[in-house]
C-alpha atoms as a PDB file:
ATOM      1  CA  UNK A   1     -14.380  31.617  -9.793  1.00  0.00           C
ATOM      2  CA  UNK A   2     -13.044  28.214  -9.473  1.00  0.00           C
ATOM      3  CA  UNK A   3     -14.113  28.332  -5.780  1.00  0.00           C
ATOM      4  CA  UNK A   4     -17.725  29.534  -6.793  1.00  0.00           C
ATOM      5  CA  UNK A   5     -17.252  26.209  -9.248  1.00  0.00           C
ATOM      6  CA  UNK A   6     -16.718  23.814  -6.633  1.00  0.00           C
ATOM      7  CA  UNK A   7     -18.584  24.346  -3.741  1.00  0.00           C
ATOM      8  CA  UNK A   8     -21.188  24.187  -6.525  1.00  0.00           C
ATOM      9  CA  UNK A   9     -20.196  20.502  -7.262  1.00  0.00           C
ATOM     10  CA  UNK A  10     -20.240  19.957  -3.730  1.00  0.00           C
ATOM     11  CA  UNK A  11     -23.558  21.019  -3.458  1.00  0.00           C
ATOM     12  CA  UNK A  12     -24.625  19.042  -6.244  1.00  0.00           C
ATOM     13  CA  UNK A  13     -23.313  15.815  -5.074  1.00  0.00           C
ATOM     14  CA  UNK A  14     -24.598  16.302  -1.622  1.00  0.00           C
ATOM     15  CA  UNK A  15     -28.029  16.958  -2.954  1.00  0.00           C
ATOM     16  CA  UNK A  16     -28.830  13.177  -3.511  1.00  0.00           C
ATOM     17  CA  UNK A  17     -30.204  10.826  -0.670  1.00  0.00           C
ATOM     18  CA  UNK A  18     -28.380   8.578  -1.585  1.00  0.00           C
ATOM     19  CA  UNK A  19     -24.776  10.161  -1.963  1.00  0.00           C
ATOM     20  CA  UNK A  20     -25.227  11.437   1.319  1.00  0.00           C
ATOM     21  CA  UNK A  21     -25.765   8.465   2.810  1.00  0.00           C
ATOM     22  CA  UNK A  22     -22.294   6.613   1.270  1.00  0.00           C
ATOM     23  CA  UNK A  23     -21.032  10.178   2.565  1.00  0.00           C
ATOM     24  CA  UNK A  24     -22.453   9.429   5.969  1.00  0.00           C
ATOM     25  CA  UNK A  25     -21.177   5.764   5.996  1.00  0.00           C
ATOM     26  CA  UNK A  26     -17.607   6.888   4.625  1.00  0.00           C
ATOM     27  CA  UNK A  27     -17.703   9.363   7.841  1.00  0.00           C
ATOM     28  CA  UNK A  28     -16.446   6.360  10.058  1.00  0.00           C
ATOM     29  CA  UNK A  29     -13.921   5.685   7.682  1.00  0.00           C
ATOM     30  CA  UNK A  30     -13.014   3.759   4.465  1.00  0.00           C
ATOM     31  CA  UNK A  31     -15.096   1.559   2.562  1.00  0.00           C
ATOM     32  CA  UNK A  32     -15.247  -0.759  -0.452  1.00  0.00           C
ATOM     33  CA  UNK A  33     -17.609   0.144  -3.584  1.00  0.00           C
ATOM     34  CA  UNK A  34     -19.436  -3.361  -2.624  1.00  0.00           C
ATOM     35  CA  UNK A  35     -19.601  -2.555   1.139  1.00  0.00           C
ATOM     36  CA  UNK A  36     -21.218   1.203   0.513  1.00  0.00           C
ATOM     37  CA  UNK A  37     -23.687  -0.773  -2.109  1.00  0.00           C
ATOM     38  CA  UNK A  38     -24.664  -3.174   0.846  1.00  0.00           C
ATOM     39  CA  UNK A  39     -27.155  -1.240   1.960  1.00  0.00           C
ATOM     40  CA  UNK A  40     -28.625   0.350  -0.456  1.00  0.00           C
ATOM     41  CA  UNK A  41     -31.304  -0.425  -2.407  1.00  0.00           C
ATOM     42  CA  UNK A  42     -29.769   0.199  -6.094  1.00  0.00           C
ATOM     43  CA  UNK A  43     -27.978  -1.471  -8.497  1.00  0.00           C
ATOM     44  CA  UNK A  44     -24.142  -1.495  -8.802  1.00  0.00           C
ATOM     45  CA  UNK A  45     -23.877   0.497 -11.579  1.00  0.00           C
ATOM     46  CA  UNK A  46     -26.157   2.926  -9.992  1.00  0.00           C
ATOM     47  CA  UNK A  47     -23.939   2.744  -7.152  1.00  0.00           C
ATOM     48  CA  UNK A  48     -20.599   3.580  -9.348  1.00  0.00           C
ATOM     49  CA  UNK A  49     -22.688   6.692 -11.071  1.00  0.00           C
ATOM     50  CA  UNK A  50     -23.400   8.081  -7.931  1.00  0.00           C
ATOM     51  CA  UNK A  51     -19.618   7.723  -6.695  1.00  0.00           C
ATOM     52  CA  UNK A  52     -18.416   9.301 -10.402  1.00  0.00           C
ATOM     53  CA  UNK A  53     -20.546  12.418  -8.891  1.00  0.00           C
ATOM     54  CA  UNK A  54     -19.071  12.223  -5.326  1.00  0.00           C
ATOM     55  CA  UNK A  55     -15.214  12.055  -7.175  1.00  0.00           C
ATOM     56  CA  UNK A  56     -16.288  14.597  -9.563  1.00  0.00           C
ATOM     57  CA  UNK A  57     -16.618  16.677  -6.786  1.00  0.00           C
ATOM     58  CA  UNK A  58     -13.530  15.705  -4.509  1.00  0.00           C
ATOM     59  CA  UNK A  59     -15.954  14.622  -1.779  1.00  0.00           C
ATOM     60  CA  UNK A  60     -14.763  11.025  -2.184  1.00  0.00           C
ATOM     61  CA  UNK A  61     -11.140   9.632  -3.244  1.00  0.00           C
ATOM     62  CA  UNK A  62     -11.090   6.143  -4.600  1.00  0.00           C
ATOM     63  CA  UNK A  63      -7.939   3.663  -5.067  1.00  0.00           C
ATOM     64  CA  UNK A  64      -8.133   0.338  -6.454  1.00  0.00           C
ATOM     65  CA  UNK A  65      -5.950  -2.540  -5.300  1.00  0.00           C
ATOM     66  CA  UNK A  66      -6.670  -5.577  -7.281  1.00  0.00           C
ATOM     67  CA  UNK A  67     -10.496  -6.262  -7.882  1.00  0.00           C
ATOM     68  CA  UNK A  68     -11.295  -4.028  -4.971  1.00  0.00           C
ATOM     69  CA  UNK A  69     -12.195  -0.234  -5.273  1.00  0.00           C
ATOM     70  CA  UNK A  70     -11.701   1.597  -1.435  1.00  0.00           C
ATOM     71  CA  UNK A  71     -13.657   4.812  -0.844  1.00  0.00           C
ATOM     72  CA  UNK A  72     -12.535   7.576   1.444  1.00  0.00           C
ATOM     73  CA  UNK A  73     -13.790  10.958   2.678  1.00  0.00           C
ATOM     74  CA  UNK A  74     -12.065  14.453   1.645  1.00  0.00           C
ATOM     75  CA  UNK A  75     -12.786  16.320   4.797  1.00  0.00           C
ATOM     76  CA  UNK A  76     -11.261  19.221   3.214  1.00  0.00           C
ATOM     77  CA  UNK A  77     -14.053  19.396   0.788  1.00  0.00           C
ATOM     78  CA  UNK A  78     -16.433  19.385   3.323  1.00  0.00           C
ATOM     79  CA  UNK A  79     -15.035  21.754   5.249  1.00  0.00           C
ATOM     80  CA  UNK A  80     -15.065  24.222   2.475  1.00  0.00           C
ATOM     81  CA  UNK A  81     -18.979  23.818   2.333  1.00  0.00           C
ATOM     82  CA  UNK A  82     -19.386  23.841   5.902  1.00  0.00           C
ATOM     83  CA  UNK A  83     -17.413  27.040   5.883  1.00  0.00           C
ATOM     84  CA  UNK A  84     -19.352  28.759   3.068  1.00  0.00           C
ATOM     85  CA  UNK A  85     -22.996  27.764   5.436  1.00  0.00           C
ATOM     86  CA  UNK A  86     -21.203  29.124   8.410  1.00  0.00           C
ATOM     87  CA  UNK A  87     -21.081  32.330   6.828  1.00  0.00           C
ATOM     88  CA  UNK A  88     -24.658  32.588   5.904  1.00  0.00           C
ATOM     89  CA  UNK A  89     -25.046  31.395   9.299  1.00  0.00           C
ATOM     90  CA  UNK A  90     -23.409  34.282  11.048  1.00  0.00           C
ATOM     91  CA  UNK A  91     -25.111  37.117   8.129  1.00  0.00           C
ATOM     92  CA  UNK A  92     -28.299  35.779   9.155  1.00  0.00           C
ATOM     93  CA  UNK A  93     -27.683  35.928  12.698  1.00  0.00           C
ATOM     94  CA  UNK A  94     -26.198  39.663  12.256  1.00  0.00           C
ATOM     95  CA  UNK A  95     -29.537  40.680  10.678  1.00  0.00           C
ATOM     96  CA  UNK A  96     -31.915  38.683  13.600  1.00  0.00           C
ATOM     97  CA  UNK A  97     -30.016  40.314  16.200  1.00  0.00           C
ATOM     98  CA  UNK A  98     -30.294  44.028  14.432  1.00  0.00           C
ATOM     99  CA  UNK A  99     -33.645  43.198  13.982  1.00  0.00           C
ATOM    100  CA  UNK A 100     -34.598  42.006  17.620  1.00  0.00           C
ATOM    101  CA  UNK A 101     -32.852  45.245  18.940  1.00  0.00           C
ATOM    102  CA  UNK A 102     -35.006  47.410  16.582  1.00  0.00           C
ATOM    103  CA  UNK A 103     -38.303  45.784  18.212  1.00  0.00           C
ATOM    104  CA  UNK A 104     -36.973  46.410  21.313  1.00  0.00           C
ATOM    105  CA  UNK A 105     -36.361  49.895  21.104  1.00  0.00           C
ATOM    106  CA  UNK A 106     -39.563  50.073  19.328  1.00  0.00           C
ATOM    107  CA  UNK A 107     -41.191  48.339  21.871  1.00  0.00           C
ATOM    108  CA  UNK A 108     -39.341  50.342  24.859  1.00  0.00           C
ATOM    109  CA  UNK A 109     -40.670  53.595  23.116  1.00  0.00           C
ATOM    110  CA  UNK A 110     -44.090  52.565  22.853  1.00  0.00           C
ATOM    111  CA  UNK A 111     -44.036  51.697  26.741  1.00  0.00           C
ATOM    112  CA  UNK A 112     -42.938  55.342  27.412  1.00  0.00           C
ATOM    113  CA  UNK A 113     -45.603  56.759  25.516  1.00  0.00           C
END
């Protein structure tokens, strides 16, 4: 349950533009709340919601040393998600190739009639 719980957090967080793009930019590695801001077109505190959401769901870890706030990536958290897609991913792929054998018996036994 508290699996279910948090890949649905992930989800959630990475269902914004604009999370996934201070995702995207934390990729290559730490950043400061001001330097993921940079970019976009928001306001701070817009920018500071939208991290809340990313820590909320352990996407991003933050640490403050003085009057600066440093971002990182949980790839751990990520993983889990890409995990749970690789698994549709492979369901999905069971089924097509079931499916694509069926038409070609099907097709094989209309050529023989």
């Amino acid at each position: 349950m508290q699996a279910a719980i948090a890949l649905d957090r992930t989800f959630h967080a990475l269902s914004d533009p604009t999370r996934r793009a201070m995702v995207q930019r934390l990729s290559r590695g730490p950043a400061s709340v001001s330097e993921l801001a940079k970019p976009l077109a928001i306001s701070l505190p817009a920018v500071m919601q939208h991290l809340h959401v990313l820590e909320a769901s352990g996407i991003v870890r933050s640490a403050k040393v003085g009057r600066v706030r440093t971002c990182h990536v949980e790839p751990k958290v990520l993983s889990q998600a890409e995990r749970w897609i690789a698994e549709r991913r492979d369901q999905w792929e069971r089924k097509l190739d079931r499916l694509a054998d069926y038409l070609d018996a099907t097709a094989s036994e209309n050529d023989n009639t």
